[in-house]
N, C-alpha and C. Protein backbone atom coordinates (compact mmCIF):
# COMPACT_ATOMS: atom_id res chain seq x y z
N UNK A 1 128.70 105.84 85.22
CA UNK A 1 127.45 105.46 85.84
C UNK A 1 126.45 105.12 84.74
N UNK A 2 125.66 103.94 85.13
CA UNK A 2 124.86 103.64 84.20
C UNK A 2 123.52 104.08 84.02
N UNK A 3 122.95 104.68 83.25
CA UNK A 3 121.59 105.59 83.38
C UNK A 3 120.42 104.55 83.57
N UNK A 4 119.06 104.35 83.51
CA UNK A 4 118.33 103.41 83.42
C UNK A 4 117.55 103.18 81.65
N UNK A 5 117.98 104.05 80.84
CA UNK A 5 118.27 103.91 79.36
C UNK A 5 119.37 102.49 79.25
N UNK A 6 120.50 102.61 79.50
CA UNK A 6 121.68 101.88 79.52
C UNK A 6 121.27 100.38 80.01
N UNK A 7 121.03 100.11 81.46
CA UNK A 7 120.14 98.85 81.76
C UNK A 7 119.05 98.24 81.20
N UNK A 8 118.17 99.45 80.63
CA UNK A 8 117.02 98.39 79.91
C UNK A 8 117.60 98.29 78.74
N UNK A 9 118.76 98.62 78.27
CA UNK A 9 119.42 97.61 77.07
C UNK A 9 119.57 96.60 77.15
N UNK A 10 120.51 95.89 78.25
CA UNK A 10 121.04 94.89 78.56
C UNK A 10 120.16 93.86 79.43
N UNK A 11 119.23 94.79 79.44
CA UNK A 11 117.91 93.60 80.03
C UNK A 11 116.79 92.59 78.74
N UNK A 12 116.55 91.93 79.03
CA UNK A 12 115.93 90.92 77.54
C UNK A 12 114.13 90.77 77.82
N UNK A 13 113.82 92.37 78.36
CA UNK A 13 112.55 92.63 78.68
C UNK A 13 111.92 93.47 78.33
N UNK A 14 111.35 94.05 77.72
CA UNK A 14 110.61 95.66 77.32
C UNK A 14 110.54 96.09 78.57
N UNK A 15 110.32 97.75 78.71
CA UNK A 15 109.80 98.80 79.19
C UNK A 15 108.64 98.21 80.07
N UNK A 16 107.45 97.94 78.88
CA UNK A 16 106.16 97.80 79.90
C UNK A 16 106.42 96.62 81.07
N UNK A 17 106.91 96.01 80.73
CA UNK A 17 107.07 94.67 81.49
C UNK A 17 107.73 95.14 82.85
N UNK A 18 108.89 95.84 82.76
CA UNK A 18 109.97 96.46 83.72
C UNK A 18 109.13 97.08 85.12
N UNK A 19 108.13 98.25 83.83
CA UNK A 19 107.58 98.92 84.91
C UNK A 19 106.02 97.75 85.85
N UNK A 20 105.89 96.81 85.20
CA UNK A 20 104.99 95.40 85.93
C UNK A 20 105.75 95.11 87.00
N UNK A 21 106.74 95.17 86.70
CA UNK A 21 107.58 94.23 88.04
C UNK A 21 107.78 95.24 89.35
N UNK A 22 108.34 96.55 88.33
CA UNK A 22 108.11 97.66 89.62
C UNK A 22 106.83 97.98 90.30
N UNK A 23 106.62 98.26 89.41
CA UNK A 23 104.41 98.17 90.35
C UNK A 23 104.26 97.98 91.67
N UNK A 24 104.04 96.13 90.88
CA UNK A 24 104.04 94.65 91.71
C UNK A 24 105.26 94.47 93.07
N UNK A 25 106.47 95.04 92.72
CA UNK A 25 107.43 94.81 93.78
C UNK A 25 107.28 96.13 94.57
N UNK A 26 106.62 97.01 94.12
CA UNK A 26 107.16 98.37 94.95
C UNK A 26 108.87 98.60 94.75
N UNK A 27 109.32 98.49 93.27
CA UNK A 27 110.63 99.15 93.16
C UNK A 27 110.83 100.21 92.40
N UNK A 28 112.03 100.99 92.57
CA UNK A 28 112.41 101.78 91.53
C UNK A 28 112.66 101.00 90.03
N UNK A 29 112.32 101.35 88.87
CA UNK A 29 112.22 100.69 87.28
C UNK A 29 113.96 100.00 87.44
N UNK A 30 115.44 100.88 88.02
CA UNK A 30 115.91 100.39 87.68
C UNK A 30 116.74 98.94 88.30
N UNK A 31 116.00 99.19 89.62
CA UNK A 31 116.02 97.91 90.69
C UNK A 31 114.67 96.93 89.65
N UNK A 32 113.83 96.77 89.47
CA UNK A 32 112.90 96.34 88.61
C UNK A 32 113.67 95.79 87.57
N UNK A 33 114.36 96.59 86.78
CA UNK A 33 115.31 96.19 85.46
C UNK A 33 116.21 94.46 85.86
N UNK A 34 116.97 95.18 86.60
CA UNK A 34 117.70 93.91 87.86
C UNK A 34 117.32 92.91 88.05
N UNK A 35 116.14 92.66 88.72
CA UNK A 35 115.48 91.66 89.18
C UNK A 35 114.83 91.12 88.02
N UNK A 36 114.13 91.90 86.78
CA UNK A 36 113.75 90.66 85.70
C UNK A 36 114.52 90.37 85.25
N UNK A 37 115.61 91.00 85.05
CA UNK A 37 116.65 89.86 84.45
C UNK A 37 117.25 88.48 84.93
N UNK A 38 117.08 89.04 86.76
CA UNK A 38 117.41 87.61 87.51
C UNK A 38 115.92 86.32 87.00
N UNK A 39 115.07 87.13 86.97
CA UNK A 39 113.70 86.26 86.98
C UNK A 39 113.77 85.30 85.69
N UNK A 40 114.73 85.99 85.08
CA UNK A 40 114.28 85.17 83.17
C UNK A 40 115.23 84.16 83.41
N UNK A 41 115.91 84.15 83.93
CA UNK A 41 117.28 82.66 84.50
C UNK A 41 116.74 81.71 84.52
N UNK A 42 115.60 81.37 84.68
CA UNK A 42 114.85 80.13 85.44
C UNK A 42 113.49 79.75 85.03
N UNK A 43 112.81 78.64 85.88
CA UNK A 43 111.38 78.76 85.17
C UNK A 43 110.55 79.01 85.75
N UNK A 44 110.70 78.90 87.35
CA UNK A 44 110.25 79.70 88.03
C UNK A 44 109.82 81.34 88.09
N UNK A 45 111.03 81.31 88.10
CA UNK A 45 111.22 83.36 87.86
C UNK A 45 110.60 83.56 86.85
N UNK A 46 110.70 82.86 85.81
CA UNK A 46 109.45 83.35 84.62
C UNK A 46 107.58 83.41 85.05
N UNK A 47 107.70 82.43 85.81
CA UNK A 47 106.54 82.04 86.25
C UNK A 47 105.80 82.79 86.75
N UNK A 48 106.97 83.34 88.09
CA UNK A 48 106.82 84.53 88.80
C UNK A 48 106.32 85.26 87.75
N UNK A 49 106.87 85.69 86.89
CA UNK A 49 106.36 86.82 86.14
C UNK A 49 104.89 87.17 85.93
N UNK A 50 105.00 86.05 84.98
CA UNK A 50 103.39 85.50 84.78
C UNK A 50 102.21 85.75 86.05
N UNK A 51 102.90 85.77 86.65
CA UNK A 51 101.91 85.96 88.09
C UNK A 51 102.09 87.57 88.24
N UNK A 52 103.05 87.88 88.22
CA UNK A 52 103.05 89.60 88.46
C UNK A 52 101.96 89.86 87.68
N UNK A 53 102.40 89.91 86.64
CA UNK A 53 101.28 90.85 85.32
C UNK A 53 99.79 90.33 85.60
N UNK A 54 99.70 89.07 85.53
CA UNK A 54 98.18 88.58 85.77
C UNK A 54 97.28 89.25 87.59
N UNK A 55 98.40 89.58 88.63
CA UNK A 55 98.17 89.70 89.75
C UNK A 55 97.77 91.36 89.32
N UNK A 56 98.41 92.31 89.00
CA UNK A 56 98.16 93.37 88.50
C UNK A 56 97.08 93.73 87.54
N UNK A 57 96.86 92.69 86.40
CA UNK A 57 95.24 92.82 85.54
C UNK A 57 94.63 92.89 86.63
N UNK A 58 94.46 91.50 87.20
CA UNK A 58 92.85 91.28 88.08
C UNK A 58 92.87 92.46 89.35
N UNK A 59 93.56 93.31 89.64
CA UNK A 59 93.82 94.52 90.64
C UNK A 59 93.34 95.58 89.57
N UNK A 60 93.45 95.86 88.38
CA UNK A 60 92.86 96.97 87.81
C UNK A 60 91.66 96.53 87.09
N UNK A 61 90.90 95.23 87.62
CA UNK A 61 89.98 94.93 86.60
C UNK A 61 88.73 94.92 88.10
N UNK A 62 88.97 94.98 89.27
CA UNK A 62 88.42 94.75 90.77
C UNK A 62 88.36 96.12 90.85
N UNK A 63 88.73 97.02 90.35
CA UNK A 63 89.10 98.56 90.80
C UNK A 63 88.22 99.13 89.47
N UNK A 64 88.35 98.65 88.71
CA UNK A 64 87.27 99.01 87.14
C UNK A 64 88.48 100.10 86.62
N UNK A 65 89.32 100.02 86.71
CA UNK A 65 90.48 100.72 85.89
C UNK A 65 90.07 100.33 84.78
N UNK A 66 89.56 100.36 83.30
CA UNK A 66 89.65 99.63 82.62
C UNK A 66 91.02 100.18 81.56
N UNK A 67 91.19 101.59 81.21
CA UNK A 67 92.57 101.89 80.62
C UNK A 67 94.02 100.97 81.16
N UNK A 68 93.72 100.91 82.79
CA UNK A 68 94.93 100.33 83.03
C UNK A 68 94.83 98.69 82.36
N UNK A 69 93.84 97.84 82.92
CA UNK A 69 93.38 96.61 82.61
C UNK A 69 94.00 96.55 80.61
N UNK A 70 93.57 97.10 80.09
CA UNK A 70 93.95 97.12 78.44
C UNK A 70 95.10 97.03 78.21
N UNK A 71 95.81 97.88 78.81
CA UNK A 71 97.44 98.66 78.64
C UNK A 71 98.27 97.24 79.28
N UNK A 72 98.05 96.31 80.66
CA UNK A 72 98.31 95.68 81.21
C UNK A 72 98.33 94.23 80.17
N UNK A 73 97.15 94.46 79.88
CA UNK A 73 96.57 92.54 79.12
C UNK A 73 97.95 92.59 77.87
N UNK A 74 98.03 94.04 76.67
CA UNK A 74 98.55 93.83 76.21
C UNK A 74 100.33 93.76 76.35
N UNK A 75 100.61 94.25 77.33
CA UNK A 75 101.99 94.43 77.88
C UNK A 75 102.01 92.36 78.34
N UNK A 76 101.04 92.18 78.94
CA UNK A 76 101.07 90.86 79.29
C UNK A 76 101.20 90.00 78.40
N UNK A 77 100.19 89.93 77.27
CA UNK A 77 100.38 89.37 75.77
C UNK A 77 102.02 89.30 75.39
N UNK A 78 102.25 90.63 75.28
CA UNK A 78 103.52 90.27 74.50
C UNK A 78 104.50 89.86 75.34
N UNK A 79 104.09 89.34 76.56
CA UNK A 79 105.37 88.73 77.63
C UNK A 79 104.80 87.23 77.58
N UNK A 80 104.08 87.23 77.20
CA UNK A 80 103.68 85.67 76.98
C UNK A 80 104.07 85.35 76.06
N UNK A 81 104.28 85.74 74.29
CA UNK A 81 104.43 85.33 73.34
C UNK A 81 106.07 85.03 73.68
N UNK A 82 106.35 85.66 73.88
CA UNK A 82 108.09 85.31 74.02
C UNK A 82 108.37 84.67 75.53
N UNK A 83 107.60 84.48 76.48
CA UNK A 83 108.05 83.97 77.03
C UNK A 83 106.51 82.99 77.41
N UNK A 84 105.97 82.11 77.11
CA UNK A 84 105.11 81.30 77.42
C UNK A 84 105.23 80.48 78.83
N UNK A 85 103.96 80.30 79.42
CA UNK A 85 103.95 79.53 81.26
C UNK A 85 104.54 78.72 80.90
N UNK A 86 105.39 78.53 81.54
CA UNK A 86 106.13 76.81 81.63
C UNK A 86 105.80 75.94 82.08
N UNK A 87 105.62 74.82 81.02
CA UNK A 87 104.77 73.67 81.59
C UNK A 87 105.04 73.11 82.87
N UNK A 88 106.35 72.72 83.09
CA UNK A 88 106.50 72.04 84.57
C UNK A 88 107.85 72.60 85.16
N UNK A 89 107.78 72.89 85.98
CA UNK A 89 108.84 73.82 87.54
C UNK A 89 109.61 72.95 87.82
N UNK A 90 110.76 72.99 87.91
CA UNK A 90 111.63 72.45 88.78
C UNK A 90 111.51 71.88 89.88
């Protein structure tokens, strides 16, 4: 059996990002793990992404979270650097 250590190996996503998607989807991290990996296939699914994390800032920035808002922008940052919006969708 595979632990959720074991999956976020084989996933090509950090931690913070994982737990964005769980948040945003209402999943368990390692159903979360799963699904970004399906998401990075495409340019869409990346896109998607991009929208998770940004949908989640502006929810802790409306709420005045501001610890969460910080923790979020930079988890977001570094999902942008490696994975940048894609100019045009399929």
């Amino acid at each position: 059996m595979l632990s959720l250590t074991d999956c976020l190996d084989f996933v090509d996503l950090d931690a913070a990002t994982i737990e964005v998607i769980a948040l945003h989807e209402d999943l368990p991290m390692i159903v979360a793990a799963e699904l970004g990996q399906q998401l990075l296939g495409d340019l869409r699914g990346i896109y998607r992404l991009h929208l998770m994390h940004r949908h989640l800032i502006e929810a802790a920035a409306e709420h005045g979270r501001l610890d969460d808002e910080k923790r979020l922008r930079k988890t977001y940052d570094a999902f942008n650097r490696k994975y940048p919006v894609p100019r045009q969708l399929p």
